[in-house]
PDB file of N, CA and C in Angstrom:
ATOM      1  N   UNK A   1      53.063 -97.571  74.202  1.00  0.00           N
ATOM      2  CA  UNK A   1      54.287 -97.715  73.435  1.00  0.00           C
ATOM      3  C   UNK A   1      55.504 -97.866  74.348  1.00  0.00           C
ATOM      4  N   UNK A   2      55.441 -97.328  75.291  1.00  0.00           N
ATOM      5  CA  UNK A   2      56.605 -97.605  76.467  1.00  0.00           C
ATOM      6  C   UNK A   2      56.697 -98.636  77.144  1.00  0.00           C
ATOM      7  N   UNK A   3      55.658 -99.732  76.839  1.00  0.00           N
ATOM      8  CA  UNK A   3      55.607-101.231  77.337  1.00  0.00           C
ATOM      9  C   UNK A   3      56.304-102.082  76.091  1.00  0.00           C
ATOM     10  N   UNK A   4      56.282-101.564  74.781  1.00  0.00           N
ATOM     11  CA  UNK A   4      56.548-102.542  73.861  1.00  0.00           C
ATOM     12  C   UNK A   4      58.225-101.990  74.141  1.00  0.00           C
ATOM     13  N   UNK A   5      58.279-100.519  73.818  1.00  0.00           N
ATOM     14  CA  UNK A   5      60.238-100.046  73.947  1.00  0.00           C
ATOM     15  C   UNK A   5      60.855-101.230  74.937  1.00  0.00           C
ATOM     16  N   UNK A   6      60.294-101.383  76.369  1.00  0.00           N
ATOM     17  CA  UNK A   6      60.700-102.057  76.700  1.00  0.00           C
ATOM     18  C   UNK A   6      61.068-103.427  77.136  1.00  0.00           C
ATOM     19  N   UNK A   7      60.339-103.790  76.231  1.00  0.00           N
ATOM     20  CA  UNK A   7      59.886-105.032  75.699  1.00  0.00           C
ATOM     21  C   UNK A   7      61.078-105.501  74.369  1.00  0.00           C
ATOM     22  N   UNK A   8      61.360-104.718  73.777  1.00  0.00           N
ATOM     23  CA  UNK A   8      62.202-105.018  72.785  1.00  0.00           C
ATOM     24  C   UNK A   8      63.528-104.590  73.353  1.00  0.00           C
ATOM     25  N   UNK A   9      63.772-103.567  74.293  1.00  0.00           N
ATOM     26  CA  UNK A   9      64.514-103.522  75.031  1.00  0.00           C
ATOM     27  C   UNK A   9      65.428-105.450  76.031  1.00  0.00           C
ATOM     28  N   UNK A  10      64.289-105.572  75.693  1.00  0.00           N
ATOM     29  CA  UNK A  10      64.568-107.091  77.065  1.00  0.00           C
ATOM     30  C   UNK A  10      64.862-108.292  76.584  1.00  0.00           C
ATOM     31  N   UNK A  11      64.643-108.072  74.828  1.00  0.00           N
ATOM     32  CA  UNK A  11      65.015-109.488  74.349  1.00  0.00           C
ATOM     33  C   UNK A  11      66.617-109.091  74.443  1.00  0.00           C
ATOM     34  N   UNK A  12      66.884-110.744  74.131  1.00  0.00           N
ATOM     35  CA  UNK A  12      67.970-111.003  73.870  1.00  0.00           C
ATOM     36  C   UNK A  12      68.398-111.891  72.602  1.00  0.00           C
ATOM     37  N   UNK A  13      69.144-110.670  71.682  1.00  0.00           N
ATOM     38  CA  UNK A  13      69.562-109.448  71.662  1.00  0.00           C
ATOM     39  C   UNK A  13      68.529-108.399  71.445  1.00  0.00           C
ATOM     40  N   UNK A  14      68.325-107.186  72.161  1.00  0.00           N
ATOM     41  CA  UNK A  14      67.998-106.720  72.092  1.00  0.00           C
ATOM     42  C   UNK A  14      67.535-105.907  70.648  1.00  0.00           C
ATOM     43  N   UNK A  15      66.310-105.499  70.458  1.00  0.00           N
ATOM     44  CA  UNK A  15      66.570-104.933  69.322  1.00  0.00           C
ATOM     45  C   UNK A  15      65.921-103.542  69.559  1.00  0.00           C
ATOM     46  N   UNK A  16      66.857-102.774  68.451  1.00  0.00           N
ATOM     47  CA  UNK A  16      66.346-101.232  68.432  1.00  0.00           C
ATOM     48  C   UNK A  16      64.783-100.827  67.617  1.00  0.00           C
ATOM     49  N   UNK A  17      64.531 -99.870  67.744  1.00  0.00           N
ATOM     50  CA  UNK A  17      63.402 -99.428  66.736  1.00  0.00           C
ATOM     51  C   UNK A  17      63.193 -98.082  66.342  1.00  0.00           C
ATOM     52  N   UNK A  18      62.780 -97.914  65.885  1.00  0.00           N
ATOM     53  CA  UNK A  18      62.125 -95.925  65.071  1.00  0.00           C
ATOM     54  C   UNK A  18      60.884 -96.333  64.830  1.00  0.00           C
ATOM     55  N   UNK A  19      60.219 -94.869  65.168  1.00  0.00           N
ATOM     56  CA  UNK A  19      58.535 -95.209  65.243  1.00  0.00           C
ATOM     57  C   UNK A  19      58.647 -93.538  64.449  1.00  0.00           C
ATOM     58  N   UNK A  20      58.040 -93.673  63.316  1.00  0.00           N
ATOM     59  CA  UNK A  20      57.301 -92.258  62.537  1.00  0.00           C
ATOM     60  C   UNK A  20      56.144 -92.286  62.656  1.00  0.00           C
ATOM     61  N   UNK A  21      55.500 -91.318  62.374  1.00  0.00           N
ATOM     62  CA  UNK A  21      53.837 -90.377  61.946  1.00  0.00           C
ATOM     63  C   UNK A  21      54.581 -90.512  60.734  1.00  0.00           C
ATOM     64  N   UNK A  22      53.313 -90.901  59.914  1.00  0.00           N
ATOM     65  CA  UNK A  22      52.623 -90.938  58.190  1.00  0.00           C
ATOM     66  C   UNK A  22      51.645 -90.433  58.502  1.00  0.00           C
ATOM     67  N   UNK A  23      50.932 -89.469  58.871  1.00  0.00           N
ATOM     68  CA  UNK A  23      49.521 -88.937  58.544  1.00  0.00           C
ATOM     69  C   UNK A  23      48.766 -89.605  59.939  1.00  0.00           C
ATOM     70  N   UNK A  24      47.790 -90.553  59.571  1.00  0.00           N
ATOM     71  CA  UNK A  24      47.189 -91.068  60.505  1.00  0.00           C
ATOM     72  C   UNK A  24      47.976 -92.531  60.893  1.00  0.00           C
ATOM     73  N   UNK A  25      48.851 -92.830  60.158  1.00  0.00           N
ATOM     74  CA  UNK A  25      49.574 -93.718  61.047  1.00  0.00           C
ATOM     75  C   UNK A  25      50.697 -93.866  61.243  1.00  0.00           C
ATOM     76  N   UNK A  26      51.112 -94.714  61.759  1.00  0.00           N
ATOM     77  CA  UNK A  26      52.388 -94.966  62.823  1.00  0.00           C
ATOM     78  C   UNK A  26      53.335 -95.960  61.567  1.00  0.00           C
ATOM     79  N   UNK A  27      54.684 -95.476  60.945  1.00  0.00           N
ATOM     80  CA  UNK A  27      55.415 -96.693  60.893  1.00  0.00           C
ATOM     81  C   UNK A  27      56.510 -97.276  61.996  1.00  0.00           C
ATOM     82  N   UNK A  28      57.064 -98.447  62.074  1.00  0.00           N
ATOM     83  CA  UNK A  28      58.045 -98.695  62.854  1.00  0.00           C
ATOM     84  C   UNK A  28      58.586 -99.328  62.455  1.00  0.00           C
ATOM     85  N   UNK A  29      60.137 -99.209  62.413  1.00  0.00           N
ATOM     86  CA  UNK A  29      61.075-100.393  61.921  1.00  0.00           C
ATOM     87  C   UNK A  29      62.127-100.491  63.022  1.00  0.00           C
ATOM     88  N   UNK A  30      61.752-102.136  63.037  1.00  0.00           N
ATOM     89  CA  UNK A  30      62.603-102.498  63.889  1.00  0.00           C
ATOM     90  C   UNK A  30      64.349-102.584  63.537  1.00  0.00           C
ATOM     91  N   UNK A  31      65.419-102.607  64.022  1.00  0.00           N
ATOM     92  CA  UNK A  31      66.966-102.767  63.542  1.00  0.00           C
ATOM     93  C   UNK A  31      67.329-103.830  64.305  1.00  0.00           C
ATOM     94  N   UNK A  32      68.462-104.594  64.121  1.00  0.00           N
ATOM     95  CA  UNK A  32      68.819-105.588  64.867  1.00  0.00           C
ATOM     96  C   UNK A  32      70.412-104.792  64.781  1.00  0.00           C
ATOM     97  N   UNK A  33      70.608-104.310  66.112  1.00  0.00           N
ATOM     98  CA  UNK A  33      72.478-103.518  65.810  1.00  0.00           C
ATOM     99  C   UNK A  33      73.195-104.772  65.446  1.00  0.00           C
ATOM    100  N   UNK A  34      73.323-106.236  65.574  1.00  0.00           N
ATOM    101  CA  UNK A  34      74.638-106.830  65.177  1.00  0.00           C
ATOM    102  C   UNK A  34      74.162-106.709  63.943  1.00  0.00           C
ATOM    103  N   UNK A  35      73.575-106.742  62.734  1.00  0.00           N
ATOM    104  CA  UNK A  35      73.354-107.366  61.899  1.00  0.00           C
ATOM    105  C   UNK A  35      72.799-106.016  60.842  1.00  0.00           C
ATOM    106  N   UNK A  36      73.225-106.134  59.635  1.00  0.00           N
ATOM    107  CA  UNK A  36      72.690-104.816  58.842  1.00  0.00           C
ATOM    108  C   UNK A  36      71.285-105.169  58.658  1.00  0.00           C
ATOM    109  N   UNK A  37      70.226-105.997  59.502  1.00  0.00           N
ATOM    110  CA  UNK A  37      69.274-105.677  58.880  1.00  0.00           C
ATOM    111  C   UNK A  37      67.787-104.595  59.786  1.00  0.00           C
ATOM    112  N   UNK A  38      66.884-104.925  58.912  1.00  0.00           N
ATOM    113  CA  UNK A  38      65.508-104.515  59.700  1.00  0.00           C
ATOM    114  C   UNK A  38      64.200-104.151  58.627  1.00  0.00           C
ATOM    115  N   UNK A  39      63.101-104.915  59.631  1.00  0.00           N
ATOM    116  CA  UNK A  39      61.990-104.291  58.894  1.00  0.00           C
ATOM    117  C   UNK A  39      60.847-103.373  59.146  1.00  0.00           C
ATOM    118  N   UNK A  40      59.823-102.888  58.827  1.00  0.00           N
ATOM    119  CA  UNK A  40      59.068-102.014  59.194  1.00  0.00           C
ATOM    120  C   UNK A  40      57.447-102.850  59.013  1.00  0.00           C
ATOM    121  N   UNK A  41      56.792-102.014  59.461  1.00  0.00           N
ATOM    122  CA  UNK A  41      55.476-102.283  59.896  1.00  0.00           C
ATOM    123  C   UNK A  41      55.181-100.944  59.824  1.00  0.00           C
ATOM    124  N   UNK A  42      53.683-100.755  59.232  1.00  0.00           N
ATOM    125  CA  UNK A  42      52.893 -99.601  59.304  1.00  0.00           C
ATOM    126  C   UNK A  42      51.907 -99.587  59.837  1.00  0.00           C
ATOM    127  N   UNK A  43      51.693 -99.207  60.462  1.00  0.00           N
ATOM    128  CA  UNK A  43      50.154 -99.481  61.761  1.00  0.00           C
ATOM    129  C   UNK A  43      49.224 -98.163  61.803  1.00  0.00           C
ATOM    130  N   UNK A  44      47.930 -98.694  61.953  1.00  0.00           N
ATOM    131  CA  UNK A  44      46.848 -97.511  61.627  1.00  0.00           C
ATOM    132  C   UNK A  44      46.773 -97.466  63.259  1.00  0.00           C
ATOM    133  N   UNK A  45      45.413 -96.706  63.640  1.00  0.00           N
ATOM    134  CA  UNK A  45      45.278 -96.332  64.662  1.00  0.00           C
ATOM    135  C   UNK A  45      44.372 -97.382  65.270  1.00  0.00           C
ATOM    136  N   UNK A  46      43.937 -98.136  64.339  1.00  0.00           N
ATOM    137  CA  UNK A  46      42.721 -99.223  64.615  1.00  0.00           C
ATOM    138  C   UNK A  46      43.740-100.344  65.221  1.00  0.00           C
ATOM    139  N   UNK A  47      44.576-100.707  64.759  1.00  0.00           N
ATOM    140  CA  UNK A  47      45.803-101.581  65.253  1.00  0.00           C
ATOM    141  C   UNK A  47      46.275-101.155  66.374  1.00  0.00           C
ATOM    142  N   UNK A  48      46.926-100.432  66.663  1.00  0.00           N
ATOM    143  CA  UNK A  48      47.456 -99.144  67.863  1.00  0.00           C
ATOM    144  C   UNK A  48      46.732 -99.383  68.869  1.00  0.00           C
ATOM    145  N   UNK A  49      45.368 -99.297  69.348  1.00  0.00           N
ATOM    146  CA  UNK A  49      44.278 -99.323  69.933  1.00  0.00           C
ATOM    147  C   UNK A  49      44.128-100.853  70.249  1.00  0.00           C
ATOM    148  N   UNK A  50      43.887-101.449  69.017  1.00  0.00           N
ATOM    149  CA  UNK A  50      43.844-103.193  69.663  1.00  0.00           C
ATOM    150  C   UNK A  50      45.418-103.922  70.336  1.00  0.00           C
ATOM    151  N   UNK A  51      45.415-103.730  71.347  1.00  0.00           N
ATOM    152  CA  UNK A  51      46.886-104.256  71.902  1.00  0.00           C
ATOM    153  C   UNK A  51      47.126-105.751  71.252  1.00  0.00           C
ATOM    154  N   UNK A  52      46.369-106.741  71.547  1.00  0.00           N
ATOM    155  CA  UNK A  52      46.447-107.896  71.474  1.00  0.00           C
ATOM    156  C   UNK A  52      46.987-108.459  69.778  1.00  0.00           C
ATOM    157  N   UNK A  53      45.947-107.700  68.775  1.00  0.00           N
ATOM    158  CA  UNK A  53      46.559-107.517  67.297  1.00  0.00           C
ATOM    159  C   UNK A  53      48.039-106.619  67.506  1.00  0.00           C
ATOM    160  N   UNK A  54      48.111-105.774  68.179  1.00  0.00           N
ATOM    161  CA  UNK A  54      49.334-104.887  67.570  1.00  0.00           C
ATOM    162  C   UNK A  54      50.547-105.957  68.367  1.00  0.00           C
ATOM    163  N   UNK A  55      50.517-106.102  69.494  1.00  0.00           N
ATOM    164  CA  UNK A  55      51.742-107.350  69.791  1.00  0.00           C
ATOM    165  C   UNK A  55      52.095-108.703  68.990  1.00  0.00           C
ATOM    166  N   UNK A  56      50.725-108.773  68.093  1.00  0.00           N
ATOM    167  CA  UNK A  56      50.776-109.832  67.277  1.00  0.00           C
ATOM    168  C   UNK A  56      51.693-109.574  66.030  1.00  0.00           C
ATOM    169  N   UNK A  57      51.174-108.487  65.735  1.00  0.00           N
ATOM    170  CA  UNK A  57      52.292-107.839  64.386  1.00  0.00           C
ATOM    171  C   UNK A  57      53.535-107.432  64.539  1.00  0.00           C
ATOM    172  N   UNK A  58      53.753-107.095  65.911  1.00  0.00           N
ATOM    173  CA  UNK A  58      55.504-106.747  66.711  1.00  0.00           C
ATOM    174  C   UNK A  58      56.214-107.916  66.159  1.00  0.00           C
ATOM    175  N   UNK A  59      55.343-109.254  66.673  1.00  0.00           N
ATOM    176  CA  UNK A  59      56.208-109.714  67.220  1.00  0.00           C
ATOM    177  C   UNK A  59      56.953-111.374  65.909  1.00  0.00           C
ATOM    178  N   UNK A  60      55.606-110.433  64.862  1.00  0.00           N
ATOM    179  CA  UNK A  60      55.518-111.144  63.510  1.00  0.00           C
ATOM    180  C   UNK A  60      57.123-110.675  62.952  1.00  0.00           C
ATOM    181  N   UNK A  61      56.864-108.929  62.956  1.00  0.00           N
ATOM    182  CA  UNK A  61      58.293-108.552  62.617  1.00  0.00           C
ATOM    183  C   UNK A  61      59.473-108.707  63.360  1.00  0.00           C
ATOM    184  N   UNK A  62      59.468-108.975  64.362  1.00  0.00           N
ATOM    185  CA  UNK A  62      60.390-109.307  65.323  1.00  0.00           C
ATOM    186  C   UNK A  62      61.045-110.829  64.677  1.00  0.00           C
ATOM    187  N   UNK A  63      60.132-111.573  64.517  1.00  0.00           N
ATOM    188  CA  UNK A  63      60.789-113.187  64.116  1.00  0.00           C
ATOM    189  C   UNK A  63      61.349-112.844  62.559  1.00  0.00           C
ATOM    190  N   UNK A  64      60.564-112.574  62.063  1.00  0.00           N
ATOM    191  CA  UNK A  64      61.233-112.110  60.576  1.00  0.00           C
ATOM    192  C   UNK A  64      62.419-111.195  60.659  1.00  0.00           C
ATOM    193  N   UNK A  65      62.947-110.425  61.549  1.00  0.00           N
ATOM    194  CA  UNK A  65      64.096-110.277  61.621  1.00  0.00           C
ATOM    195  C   UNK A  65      65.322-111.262  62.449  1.00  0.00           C
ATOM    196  N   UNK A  66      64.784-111.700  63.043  1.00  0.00           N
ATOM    197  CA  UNK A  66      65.526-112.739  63.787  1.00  0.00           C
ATOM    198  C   UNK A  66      65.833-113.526  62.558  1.00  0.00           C
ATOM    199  N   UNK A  67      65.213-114.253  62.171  1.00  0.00           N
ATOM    200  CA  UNK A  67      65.483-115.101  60.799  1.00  0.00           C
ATOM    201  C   UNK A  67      66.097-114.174  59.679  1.00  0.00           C
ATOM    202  N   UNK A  68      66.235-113.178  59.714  1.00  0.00           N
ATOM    203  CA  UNK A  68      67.131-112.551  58.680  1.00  0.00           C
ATOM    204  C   UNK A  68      68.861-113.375  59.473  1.00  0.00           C
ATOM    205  N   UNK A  69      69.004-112.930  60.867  1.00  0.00           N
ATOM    206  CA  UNK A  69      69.932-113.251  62.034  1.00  0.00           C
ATOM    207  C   UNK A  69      70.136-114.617  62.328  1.00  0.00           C
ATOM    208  N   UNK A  70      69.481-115.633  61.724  1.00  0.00           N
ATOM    209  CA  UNK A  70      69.462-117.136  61.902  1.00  0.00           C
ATOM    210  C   UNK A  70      68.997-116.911  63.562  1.00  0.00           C
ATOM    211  N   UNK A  71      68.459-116.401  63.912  1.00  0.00           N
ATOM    212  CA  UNK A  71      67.829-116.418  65.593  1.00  0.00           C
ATOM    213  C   UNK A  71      66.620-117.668  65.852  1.00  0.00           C
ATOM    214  N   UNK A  72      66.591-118.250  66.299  1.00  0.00           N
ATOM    215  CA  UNK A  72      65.028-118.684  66.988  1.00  0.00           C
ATOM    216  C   UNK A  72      63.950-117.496  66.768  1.00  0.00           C
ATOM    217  N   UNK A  73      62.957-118.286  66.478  1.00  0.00           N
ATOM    218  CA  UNK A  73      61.934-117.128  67.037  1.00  0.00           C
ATOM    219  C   UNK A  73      61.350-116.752  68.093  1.00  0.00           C
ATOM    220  N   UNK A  74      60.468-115.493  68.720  1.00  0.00           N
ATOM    221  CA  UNK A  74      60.134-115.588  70.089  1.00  0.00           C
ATOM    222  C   UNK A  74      58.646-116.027  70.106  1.00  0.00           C
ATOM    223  N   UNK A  75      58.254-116.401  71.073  1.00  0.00           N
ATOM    224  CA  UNK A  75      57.167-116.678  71.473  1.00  0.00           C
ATOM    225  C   UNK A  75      56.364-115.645  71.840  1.00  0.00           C
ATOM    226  N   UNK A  76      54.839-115.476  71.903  1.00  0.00           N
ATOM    227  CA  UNK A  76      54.175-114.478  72.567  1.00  0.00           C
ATOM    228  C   UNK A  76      54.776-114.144  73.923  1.00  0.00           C
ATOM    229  N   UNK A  77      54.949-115.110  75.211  1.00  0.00           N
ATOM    230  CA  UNK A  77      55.292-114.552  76.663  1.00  0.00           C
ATOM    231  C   UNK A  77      56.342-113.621  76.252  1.00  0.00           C
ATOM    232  N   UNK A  78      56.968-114.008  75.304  1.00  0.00           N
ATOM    233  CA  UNK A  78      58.424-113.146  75.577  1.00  0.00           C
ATOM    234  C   UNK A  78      58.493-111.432  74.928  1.00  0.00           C
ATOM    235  N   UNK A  79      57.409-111.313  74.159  1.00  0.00           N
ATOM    236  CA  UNK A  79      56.553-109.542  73.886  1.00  0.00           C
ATOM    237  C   UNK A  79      55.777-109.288  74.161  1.00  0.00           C
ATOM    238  N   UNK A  80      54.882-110.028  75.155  1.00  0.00           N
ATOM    239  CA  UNK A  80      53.798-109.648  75.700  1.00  0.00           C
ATOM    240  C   UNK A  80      54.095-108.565  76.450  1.00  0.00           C
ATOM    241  N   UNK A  81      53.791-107.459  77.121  1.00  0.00           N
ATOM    242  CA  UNK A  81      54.151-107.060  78.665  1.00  0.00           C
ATOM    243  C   UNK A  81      53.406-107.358  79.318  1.00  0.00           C
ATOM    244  N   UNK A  82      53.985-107.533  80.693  1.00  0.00           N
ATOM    245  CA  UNK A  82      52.904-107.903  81.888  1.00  0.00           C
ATOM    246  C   UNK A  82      52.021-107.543  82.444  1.00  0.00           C
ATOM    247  N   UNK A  83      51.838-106.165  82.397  1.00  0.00           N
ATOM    248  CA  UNK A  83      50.403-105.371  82.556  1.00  0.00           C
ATOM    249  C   UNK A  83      49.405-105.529  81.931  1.00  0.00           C
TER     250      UNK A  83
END
Protein backbone atom coordinates (compact mmCIF):
# COMPACT_ATOMS: atom_id res chain seq x y z
CA UNK A 1 0.00 0.00 0.00
CA UNK A 2 2.93 2.41 0.40
CA UNK A 3 3.84 1.89 -3.32
CA UNK A 4 0.33 2.84 -4.52
CA UNK A 5 0.26 6.20 -1.60
CA UNK A 6 2.99 7.02 -3.53
CA UNK A 7 2.02 6.52 -6.59
CA UNK A 8 -0.98 8.70 -6.31
CA UNK A 9 1.17 10.91 -4.54
CA UNK A 10 3.19 11.47 -8.06
CA UNK A 11 0.46 12.09 -10.40
CA UNK A 12 -0.14 15.18 -11.56
CA UNK A 13 -2.42 16.48 -9.83
CA UNK A 14 -1.92 14.62 -7.31
CA UNK A 15 -4.63 12.88 -5.71
CA UNK A 16 -5.50 12.18 -2.07
CA UNK A 17 -7.07 8.97 -0.64
CA UNK A 18 -8.68 7.22 2.68
CA UNK A 19 -8.36 3.58 2.96
CA UNK A 20 -11.01 1.89 5.73
CA UNK A 21 -11.45 -1.80 7.19
CA UNK A 22 -15.16 -3.09 6.47
CA UNK A 23 -14.67 -6.39 8.08
CA UNK A 24 -12.62 -8.37 5.70
CA UNK A 25 -12.18 -5.66 3.36
CA UNK A 26 -10.52 -2.65 2.46
CA UNK A 27 -12.58 0.48 1.10
CA UNK A 28 -10.73 3.41 -0.57
CA UNK A 29 -11.79 6.58 -1.89
CA UNK A 30 -9.89 8.43 -3.79
CA UNK A 31 -10.41 12.77 -3.54
CA UNK A 32 -9.17 15.00 -6.11
CA UNK A 33 -8.38 18.42 -3.62
CA UNK A 34 -9.10 20.94 -6.65
CA UNK A 35 -12.33 19.59 -7.35
CA UNK A 36 -15.35 18.50 -4.91
CA UNK A 37 -15.17 15.22 -6.17
CA UNK A 38 -14.19 11.38 -5.47
CA UNK A 39 -14.85 7.83 -5.67
CA UNK A 40 -14.43 4.67 -3.75
CA UNK A 41 -13.58 1.17 -4.45
CA UNK A 42 -14.06 -1.74 -2.10
CA UNK A 43 -11.49 -4.37 -2.29
CA UNK A 44 -11.49 -7.89 -0.73
CA UNK A 45 -8.39 -9.46 0.26
CA UNK A 46 -8.33 -11.66 -2.92
CA UNK A 47 -7.83 -8.29 -4.88
CA UNK A 48 -5.28 -6.83 -2.26
CA UNK A 49 -3.09 -9.88 -2.81
CA UNK A 50 -3.34 -9.86 -6.70
CA UNK A 51 -1.23 -6.62 -7.38
CA UNK A 52 -1.64 -6.64 -11.05
CA UNK A 53 -5.82 -6.75 -10.68
CA UNK A 54 -5.66 -4.30 -7.74
CA UNK A 55 -3.54 -1.52 -9.88
CA UNK A 56 -6.02 -2.29 -12.47
CA UNK A 57 -8.97 -1.14 -10.33
CA UNK A 58 -6.78 2.01 -8.85
CA UNK A 59 -6.30 3.08 -11.71
CA UNK A 60 -9.98 2.42 -13.23
CA UNK A 61 -10.98 4.82 -10.32
CA UNK A 62 -8.37 7.11 -10.81
CA UNK A 63 -9.59 7.92 -14.62
CA UNK A 64 -13.15 8.08 -13.51
CA UNK A 65 -12.22 10.74 -11.35
CA UNK A 66 -10.12 12.55 -13.61
CA UNK A 67 -13.10 12.66 -15.97
CA UNK A 68 -15.29 13.91 -13.25
CA UNK A 69 -12.05 16.91 -13.60
CA UNK A 70 -12.17 16.90 -17.51
CA UNK A 71 -8.41 15.35 -16.98
CA UNK A 72 -6.91 12.90 -19.56
CA UNK A 73 -6.73 9.64 -18.38
CA UNK A 74 -3.60 7.80 -17.06
CA UNK A 75 -2.10 5.04 -18.49
CA UNK A 76 -0.88 1.86 -16.66
CA UNK A 77 3.17 3.14 -16.58
CA UNK A 78 1.95 6.04 -14.82
CA UNK A 79 0.35 3.68 -11.47
CA UNK A 80 2.27 1.04 -11.90
CA UNK A 81 5.22 1.20 -9.27
CA UNK A 82 8.49 0.20 -10.25
CA UNK A 83 9.27 -2.56 -8.03
Amino acid sequence: MQALKSQLAALDPPIKHEIQSQGDNLLITLIDPARPARVSRTLNQTLVRNTALLYEVIRDAINELRAIGSLPAITADEIYPDD
